[in-house]
N, C-alpha and C. Protein backbone atom coordinates (compact mmCIF):
# COMPACT_ATOMS: atom_id res chain seq x y z
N UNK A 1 44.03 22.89 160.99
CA UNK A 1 44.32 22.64 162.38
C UNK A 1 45.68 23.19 162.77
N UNK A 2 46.71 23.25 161.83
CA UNK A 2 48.20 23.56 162.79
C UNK A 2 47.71 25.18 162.36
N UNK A 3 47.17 25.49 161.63
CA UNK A 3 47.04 26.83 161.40
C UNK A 3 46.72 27.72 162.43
N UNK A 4 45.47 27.14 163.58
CA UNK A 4 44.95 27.00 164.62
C UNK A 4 45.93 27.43 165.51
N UNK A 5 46.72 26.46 165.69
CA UNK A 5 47.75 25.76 166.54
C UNK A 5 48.78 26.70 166.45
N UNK A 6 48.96 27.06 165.82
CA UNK A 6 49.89 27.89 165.89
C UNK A 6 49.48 29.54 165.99
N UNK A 7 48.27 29.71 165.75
CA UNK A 7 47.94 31.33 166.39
C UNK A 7 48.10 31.00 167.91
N UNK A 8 47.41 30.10 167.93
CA UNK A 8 47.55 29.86 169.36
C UNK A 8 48.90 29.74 170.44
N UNK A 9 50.10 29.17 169.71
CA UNK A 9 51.32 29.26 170.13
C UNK A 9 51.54 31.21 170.32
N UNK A 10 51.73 31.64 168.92
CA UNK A 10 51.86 33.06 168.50
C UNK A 10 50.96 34.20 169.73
N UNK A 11 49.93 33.72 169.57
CA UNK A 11 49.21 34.50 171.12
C UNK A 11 49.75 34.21 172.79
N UNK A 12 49.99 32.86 172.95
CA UNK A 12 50.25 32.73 174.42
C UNK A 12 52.55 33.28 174.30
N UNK A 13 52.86 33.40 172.70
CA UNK A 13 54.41 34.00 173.12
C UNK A 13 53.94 35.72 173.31
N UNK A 14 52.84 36.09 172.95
CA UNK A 14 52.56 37.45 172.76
C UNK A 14 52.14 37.73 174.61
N UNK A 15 51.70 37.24 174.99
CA UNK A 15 51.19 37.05 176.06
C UNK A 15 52.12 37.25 177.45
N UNK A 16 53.19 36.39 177.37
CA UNK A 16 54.67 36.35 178.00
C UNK A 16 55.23 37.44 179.09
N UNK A 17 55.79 37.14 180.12
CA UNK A 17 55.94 38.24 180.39
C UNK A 17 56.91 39.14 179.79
N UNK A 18 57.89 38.50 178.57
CA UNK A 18 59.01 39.53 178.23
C UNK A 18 58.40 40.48 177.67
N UNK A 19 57.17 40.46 177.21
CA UNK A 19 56.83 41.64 176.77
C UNK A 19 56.38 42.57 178.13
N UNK A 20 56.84 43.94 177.85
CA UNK A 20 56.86 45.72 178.66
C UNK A 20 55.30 45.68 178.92
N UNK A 21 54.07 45.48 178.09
CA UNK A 21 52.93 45.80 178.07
C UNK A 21 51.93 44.75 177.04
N UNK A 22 50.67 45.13 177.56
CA UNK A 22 50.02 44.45 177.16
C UNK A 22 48.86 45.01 175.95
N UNK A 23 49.34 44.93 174.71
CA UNK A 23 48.66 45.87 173.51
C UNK A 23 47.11 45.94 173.93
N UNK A 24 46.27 45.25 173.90
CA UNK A 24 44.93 45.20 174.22
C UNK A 24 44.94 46.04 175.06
N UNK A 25 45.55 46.38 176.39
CA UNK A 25 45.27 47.05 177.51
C UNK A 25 45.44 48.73 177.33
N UNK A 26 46.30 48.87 176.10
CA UNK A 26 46.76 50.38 175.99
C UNK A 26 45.78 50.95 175.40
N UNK A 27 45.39 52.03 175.75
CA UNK A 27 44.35 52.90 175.60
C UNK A 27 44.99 54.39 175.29
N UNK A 28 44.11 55.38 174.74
CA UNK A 28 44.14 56.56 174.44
C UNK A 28 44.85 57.43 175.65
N UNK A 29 45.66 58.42 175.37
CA UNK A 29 45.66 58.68 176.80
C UNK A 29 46.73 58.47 177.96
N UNK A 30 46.84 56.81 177.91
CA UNK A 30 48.02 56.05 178.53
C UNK A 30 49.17 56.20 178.37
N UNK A 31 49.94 56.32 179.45
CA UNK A 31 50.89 57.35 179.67
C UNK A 31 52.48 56.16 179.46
N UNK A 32 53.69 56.12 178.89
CA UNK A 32 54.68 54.96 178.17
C UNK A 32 55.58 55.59 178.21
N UNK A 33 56.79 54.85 178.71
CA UNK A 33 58.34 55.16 178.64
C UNK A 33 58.56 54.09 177.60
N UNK A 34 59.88 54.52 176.92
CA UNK A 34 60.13 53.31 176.44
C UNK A 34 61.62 53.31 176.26
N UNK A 35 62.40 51.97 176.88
CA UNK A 35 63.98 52.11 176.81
C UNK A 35 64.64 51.08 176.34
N UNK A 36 65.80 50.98 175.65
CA UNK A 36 66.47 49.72 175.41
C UNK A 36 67.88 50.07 175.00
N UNK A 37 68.64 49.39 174.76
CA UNK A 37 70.04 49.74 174.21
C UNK A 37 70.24 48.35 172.79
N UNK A 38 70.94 48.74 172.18
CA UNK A 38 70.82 48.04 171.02
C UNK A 38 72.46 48.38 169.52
N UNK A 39 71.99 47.98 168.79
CA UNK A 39 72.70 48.55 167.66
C UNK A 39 72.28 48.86 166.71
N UNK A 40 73.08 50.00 165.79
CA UNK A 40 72.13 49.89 164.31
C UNK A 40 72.63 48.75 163.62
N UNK A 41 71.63 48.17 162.60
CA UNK A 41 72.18 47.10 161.80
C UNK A 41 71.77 47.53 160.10
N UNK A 42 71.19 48.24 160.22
CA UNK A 42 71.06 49.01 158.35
C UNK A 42 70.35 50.10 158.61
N UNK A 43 70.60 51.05 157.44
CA UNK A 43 70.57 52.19 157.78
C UNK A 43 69.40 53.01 155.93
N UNK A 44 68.58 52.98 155.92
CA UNK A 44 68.11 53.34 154.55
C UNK A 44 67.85 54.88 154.38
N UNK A 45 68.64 55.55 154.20
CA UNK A 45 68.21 57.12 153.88
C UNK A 45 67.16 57.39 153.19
N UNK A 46 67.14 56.95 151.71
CA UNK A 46 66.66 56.98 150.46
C UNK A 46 64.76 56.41 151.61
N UNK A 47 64.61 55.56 151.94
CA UNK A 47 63.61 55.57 152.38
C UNK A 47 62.80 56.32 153.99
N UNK A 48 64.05 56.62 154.73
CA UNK A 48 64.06 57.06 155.53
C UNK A 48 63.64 56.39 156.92
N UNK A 49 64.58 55.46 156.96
CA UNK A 49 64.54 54.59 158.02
C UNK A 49 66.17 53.77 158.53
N UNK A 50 65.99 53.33 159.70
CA UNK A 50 66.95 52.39 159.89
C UNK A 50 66.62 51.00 160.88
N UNK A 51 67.40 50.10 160.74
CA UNK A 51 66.84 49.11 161.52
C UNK A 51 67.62 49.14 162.84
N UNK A 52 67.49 48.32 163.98
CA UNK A 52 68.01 48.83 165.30
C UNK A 52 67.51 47.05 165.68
N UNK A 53 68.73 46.74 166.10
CA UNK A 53 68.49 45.35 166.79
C UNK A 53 69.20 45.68 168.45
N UNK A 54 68.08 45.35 169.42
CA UNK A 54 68.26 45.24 171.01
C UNK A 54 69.02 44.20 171.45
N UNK A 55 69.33 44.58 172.76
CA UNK A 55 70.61 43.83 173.22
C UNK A 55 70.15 42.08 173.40
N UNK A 56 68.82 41.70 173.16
CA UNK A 56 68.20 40.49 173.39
C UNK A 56 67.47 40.14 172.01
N UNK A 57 68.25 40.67 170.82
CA UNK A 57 68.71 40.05 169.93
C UNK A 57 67.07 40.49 168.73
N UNK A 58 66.00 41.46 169.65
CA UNK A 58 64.92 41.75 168.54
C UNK A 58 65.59 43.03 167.61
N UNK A 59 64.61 43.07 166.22
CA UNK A 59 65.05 44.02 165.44
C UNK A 59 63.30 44.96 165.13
N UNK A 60 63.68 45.78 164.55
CA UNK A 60 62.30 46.56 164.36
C UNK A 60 63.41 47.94 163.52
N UNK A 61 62.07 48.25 162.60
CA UNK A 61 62.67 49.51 161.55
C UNK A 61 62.06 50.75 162.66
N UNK A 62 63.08 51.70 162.79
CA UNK A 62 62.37 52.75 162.87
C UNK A 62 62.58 54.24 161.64
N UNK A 63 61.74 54.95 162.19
CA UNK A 63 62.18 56.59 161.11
C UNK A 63 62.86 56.96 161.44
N UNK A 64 63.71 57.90 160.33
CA UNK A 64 65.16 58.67 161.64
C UNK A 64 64.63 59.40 161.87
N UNK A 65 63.72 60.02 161.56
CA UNK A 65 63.06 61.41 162.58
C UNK A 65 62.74 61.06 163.40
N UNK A 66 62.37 59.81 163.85
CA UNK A 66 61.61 58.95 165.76
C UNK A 66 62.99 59.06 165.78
N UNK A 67 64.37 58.42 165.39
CA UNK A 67 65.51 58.13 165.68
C UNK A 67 66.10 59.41 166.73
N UNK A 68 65.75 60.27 165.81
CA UNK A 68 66.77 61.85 166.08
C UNK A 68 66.20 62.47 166.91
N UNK A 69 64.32 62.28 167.14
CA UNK A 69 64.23 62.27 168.40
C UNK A 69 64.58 62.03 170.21
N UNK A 70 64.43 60.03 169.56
CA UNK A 70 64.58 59.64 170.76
C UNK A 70 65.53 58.58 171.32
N UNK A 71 66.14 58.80 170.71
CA UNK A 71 67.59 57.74 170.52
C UNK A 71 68.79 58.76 170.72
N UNK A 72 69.74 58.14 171.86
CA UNK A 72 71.23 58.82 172.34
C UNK A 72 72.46 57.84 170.99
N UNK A 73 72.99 58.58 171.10
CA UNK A 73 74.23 57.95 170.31
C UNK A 73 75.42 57.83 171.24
N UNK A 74 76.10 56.02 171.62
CA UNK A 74 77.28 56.93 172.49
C UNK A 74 78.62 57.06 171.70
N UNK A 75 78.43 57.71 170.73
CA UNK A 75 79.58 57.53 170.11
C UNK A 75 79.45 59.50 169.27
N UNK A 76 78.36 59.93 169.85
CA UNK A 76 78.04 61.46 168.83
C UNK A 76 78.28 62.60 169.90
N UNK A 77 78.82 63.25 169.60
CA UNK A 77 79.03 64.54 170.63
C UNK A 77 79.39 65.51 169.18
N UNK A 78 78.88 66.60 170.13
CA UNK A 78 78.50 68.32 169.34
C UNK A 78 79.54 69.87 170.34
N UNK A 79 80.15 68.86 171.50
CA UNK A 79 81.28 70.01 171.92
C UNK A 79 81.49 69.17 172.94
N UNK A 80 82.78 69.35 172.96
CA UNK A 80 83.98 68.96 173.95
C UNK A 80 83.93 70.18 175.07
N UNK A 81 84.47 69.61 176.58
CA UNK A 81 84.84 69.93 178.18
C UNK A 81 85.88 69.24 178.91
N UNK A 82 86.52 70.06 179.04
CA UNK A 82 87.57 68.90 179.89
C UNK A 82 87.39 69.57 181.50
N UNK A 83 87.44 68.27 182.34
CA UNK A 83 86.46 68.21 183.47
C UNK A 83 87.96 67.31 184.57
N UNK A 84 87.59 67.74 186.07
CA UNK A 84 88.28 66.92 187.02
C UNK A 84 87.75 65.55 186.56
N UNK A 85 88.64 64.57 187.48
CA UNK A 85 88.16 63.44 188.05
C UNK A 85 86.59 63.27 188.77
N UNK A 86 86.14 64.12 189.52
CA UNK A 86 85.43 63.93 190.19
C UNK A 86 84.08 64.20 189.72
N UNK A 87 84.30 65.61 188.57
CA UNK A 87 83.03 65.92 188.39
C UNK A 87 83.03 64.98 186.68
N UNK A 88 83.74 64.06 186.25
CA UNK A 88 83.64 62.82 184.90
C UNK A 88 83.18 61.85 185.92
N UNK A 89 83.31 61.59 187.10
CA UNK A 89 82.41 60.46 188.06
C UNK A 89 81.06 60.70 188.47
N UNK A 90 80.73 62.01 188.66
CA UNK A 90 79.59 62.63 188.74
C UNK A 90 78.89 62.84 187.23
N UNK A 91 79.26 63.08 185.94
CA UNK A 91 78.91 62.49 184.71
C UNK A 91 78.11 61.53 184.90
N UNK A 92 79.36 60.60 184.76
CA UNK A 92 78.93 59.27 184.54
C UNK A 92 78.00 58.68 185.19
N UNK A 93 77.95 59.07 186.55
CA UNK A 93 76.89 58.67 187.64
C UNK A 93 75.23 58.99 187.39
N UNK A 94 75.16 60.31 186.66
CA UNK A 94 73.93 60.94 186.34
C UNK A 94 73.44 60.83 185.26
N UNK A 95 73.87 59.63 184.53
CA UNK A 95 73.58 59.17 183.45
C UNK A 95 72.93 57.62 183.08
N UNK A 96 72.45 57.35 184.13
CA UNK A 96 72.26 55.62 184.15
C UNK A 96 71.32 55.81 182.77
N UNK A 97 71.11 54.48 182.33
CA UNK A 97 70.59 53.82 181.35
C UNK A 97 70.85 54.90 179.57
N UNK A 98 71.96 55.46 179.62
CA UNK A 98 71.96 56.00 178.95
C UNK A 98 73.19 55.67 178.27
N UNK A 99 73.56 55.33 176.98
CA UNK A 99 74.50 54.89 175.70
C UNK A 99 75.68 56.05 175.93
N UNK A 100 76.69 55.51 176.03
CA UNK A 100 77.79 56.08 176.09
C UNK A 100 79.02 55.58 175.86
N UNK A 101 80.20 56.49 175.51
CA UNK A 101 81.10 55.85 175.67
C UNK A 101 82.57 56.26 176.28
N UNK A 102 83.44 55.20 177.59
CA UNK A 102 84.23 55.56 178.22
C UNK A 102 85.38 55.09 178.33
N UNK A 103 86.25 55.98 178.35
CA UNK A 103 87.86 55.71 178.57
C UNK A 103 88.56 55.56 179.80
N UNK A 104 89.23 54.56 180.26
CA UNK A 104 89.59 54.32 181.70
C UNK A 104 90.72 53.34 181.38
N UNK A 105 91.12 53.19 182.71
CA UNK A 105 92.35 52.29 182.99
C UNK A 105 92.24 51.09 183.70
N UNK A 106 92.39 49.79 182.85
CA UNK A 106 91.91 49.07 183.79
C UNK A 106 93.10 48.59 184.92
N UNK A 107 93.20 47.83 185.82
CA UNK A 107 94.01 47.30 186.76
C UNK A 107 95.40 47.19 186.26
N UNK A 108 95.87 47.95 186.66
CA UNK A 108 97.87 47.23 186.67
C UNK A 108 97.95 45.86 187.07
N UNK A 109 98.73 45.12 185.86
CA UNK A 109 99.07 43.43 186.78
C UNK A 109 100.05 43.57 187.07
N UNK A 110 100.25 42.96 188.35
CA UNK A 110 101.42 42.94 189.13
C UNK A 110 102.52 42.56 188.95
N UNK A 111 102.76 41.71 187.70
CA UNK A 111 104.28 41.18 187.37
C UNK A 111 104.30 42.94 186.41
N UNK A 112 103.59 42.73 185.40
CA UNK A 112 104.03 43.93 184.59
C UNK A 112 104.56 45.52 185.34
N UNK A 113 104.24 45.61 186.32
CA UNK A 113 104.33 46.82 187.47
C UNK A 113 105.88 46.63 188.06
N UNK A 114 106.24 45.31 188.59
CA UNK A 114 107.35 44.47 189.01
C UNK A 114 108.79 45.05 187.93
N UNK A 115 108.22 44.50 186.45
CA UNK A 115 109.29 44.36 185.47
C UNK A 115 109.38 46.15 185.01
N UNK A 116 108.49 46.91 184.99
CA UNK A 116 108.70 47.98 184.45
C UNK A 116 109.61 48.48 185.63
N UNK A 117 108.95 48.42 187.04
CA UNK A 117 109.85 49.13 187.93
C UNK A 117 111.45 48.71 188.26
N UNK A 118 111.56 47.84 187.99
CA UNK A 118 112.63 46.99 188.25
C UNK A 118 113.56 47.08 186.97
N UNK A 119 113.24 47.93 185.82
CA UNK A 119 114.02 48.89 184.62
C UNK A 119 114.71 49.70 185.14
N UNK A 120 114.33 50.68 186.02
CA UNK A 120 114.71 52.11 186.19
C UNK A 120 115.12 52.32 187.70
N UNK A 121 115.46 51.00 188.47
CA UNK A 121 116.25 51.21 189.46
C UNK A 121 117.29 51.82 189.57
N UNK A 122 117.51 52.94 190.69
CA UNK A 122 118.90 53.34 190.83
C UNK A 122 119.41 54.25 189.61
N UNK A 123 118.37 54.19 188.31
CA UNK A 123 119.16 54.99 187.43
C UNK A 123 118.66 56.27 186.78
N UNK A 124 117.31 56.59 187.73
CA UNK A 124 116.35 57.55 187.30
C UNK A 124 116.29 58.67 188.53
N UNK A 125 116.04 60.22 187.84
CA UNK A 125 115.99 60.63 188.93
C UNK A 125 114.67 60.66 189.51
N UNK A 126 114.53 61.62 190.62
CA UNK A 126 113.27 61.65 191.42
C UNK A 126 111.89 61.57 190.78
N UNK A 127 112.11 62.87 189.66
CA UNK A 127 111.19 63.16 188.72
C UNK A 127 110.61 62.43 187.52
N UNK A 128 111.58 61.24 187.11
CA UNK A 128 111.57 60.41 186.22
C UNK A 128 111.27 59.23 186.91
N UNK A 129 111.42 58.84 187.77
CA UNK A 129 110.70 57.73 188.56
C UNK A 129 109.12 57.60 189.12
N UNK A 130 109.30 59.34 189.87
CA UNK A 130 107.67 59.39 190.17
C UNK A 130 107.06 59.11 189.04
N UNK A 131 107.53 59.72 187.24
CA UNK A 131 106.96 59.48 186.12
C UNK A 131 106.73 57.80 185.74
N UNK A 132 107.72 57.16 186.08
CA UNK A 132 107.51 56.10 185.80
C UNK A 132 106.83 54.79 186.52
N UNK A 133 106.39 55.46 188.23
CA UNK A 133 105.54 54.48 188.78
C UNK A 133 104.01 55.11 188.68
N UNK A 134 104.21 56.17 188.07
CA UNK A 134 102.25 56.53 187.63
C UNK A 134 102.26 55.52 186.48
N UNK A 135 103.22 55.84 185.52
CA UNK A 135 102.66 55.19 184.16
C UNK A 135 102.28 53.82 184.25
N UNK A 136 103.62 53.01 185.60
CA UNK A 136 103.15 51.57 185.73
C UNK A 136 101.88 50.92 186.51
N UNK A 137 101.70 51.88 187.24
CA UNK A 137 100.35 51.65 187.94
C UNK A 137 99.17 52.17 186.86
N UNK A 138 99.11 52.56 186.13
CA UNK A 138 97.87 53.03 185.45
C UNK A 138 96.88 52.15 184.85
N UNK A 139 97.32 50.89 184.39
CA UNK A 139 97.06 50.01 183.28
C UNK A 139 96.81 50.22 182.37
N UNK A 140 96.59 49.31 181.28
CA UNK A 140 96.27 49.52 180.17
C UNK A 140 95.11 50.18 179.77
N UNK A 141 94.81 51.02 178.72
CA UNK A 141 93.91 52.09 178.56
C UNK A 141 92.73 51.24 177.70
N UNK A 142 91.85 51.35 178.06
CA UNK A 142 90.38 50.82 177.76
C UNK A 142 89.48 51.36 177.30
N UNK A 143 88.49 51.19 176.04
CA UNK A 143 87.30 51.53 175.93
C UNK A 143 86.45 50.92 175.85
N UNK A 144 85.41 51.18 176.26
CA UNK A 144 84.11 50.41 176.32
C UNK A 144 83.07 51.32 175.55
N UNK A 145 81.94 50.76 175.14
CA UNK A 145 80.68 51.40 174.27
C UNK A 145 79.38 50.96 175.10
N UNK A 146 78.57 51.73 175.59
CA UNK A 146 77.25 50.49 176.33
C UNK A 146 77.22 51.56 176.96
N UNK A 147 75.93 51.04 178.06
CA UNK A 147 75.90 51.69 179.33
C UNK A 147 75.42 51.47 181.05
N UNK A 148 75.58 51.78 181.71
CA UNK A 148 75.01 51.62 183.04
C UNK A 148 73.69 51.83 183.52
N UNK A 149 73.55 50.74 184.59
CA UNK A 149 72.25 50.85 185.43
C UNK A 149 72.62 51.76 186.93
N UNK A 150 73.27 52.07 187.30
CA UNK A 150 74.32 52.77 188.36
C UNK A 150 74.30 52.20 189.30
N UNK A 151 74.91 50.74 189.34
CA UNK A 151 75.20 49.61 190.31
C UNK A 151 76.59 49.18 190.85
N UNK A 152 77.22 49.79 191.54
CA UNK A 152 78.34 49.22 192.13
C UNK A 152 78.27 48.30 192.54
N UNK A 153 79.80 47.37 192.96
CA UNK A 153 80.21 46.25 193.88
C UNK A 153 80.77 46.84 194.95
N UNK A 154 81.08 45.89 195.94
CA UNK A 154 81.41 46.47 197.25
C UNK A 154 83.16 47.62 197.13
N UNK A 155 83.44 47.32 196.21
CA UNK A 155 84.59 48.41 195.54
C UNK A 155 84.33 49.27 195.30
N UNK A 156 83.36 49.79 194.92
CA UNK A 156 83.05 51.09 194.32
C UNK A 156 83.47 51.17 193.33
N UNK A 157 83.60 49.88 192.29
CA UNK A 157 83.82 49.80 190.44
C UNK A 157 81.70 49.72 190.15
N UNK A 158 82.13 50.61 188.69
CA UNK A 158 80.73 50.37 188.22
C UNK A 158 80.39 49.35 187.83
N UNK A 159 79.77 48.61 187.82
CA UNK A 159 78.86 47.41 186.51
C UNK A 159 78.35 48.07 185.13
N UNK A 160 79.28 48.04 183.96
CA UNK A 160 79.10 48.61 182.89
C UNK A 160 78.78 47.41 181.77
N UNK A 161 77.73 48.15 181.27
CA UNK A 161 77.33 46.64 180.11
C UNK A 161 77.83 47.26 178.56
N UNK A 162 78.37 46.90 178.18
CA UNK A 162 79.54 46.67 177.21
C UNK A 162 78.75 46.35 176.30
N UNK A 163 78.05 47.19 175.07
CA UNK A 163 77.12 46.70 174.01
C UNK A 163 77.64 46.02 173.17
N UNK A 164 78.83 47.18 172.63
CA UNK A 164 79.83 47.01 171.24
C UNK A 164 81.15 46.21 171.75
N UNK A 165 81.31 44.86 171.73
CA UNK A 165 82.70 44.35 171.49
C UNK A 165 83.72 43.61 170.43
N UNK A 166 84.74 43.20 170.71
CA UNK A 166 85.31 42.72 169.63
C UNK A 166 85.73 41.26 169.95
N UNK A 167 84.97 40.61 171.39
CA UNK A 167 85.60 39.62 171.80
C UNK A 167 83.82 38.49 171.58
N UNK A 168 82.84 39.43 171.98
CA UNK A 168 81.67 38.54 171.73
C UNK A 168 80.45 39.42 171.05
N UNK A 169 79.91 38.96 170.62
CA UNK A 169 78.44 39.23 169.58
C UNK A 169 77.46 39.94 171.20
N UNK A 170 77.28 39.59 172.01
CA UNK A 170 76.59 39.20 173.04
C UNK A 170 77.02 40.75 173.83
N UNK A 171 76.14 41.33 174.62
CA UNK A 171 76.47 42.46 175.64
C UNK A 171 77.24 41.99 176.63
N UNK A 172 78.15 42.21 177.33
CA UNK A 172 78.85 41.74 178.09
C UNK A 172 78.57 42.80 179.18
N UNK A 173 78.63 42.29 180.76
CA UNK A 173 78.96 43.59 181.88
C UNK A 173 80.24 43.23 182.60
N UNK A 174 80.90 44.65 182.66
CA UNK A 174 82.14 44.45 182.82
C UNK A 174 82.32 45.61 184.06
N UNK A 175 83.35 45.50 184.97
CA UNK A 175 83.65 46.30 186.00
C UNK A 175 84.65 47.58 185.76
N UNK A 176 84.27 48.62 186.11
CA UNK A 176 85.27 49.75 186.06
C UNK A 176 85.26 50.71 186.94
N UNK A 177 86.84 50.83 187.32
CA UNK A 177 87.10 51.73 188.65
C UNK A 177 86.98 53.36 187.86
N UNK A 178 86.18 53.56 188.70
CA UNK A 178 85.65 55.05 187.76
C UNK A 178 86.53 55.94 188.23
N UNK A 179 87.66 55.81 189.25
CA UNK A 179 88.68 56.95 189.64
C UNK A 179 89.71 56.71 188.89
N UNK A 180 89.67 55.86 187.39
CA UNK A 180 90.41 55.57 186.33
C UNK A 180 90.22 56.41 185.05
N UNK A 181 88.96 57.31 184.92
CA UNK A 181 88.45 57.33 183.78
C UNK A 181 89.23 58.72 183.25
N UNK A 182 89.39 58.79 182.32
CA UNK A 182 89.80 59.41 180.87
C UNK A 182 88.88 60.44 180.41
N UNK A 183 88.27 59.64 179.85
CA UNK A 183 86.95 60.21 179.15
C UNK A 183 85.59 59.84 178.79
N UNK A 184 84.74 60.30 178.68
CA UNK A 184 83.49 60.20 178.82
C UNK A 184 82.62 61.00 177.53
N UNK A 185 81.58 60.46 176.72
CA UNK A 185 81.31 60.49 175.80
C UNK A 185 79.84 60.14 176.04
N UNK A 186 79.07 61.54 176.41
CA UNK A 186 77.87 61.00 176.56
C UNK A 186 76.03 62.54 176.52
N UNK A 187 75.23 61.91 176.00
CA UNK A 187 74.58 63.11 175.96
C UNK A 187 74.75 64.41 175.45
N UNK A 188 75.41 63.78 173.78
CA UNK A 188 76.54 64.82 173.00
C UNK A 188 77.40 65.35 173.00
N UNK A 189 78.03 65.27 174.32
CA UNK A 189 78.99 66.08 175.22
C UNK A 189 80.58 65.59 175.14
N UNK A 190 81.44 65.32 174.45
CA UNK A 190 82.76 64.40 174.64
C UNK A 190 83.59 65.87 176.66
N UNK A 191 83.39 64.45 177.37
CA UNK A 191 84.12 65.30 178.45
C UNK A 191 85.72 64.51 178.39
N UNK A 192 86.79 65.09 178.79
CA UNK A 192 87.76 64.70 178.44
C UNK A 192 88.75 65.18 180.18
N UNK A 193 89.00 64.19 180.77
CA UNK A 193 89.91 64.34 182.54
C UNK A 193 91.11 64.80 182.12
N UNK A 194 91.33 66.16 182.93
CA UNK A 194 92.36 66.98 182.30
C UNK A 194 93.60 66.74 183.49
């Protein structure tokens, strides 16, 4: 009886809507995207596989030849570009749902902006000051690993989901003013804001 009971559990979680599709229904023929973002979590050469756990915590082995197919790396690039501002925003923009990784600046805080400027009063010249209120406005330099759905807030910062962190296990989405960015690391390509 629980034996029962429990196919029966096992069928109606199969059933669910978190699942993309419905196996019974796929047929010969039938036409499938398939997307997710994730991490590797082991890697077996010798057999020729690796495992890959999704951002909602499933795991599944795949081949690295499916891998090297159809899997982005945002961390792999095969030639460097160094690019304006505008056309690393246009990058980044034409890349939704795709693994990457980017360098930017996040927000200057306002005391820290205060105390740096308030160093070099009166004792810097023109040229060394303009130098020193870029550097204080810039903020601190940031990277993130993950990627976008290409969703702004009423700012015009992206909504970036943050796969790889060092603060939580968990994907995080985080905001970034993309007229900050550095660099961009994506679709093999390392672009670098010159």
């Amino acid at each position: 009886m629980a034996t029962k009971a429990a196919t029966k559990t096992e069928k109606k979680e199969a059933e669910t809507p978190t699942h993309r599709c419905a196996h019974k229904k796929v047929k010969v023929d039938s036409v499938f995207s398939r997307h997710s973002h994730g991490v590797v979590v082991a890697i077996d050469r010798r057999e020729g596989y690796a495992t890959l756990k999704n951002s909602v915590g499933r795991q599944w082995d795949i081949g690295l030849n499916i891998l090297e197919w159809e899997c982005s790396f945002a961390d792999q690039f095969d030639s460097e570009e160094t690019v304006s501002t505008t056309k690393a925003i246009e990058i980044l923009q034409d890349s939704p749902m795709t693994s990457m990784t980017i360098v930017f600046h996040k927000k200057a805080k306002d005391d820290e902006v205060s105390s740096l400027l308030a160093k070099g009063q009166g004792s810097l010249s023109a040229k060394d000051w303009k130098a020193m209120v870029k550097k204080s406005t810039a903020g601190e330099e940031r990277t993130m690993v993950g990627h976008h759905t290409g969703n702004f807030d009423v700012f015009k910062r992206l909504y970036f989901t943050e796969q790889v962190n060092e603060r939580s296990k968990e994907p995080e989405t985080r905001l970034v003013d993309t007229r900050t960015l550095k660099m961009v690391i994506v679709n093999r390509v390392k672009y670098t804001v010159k």
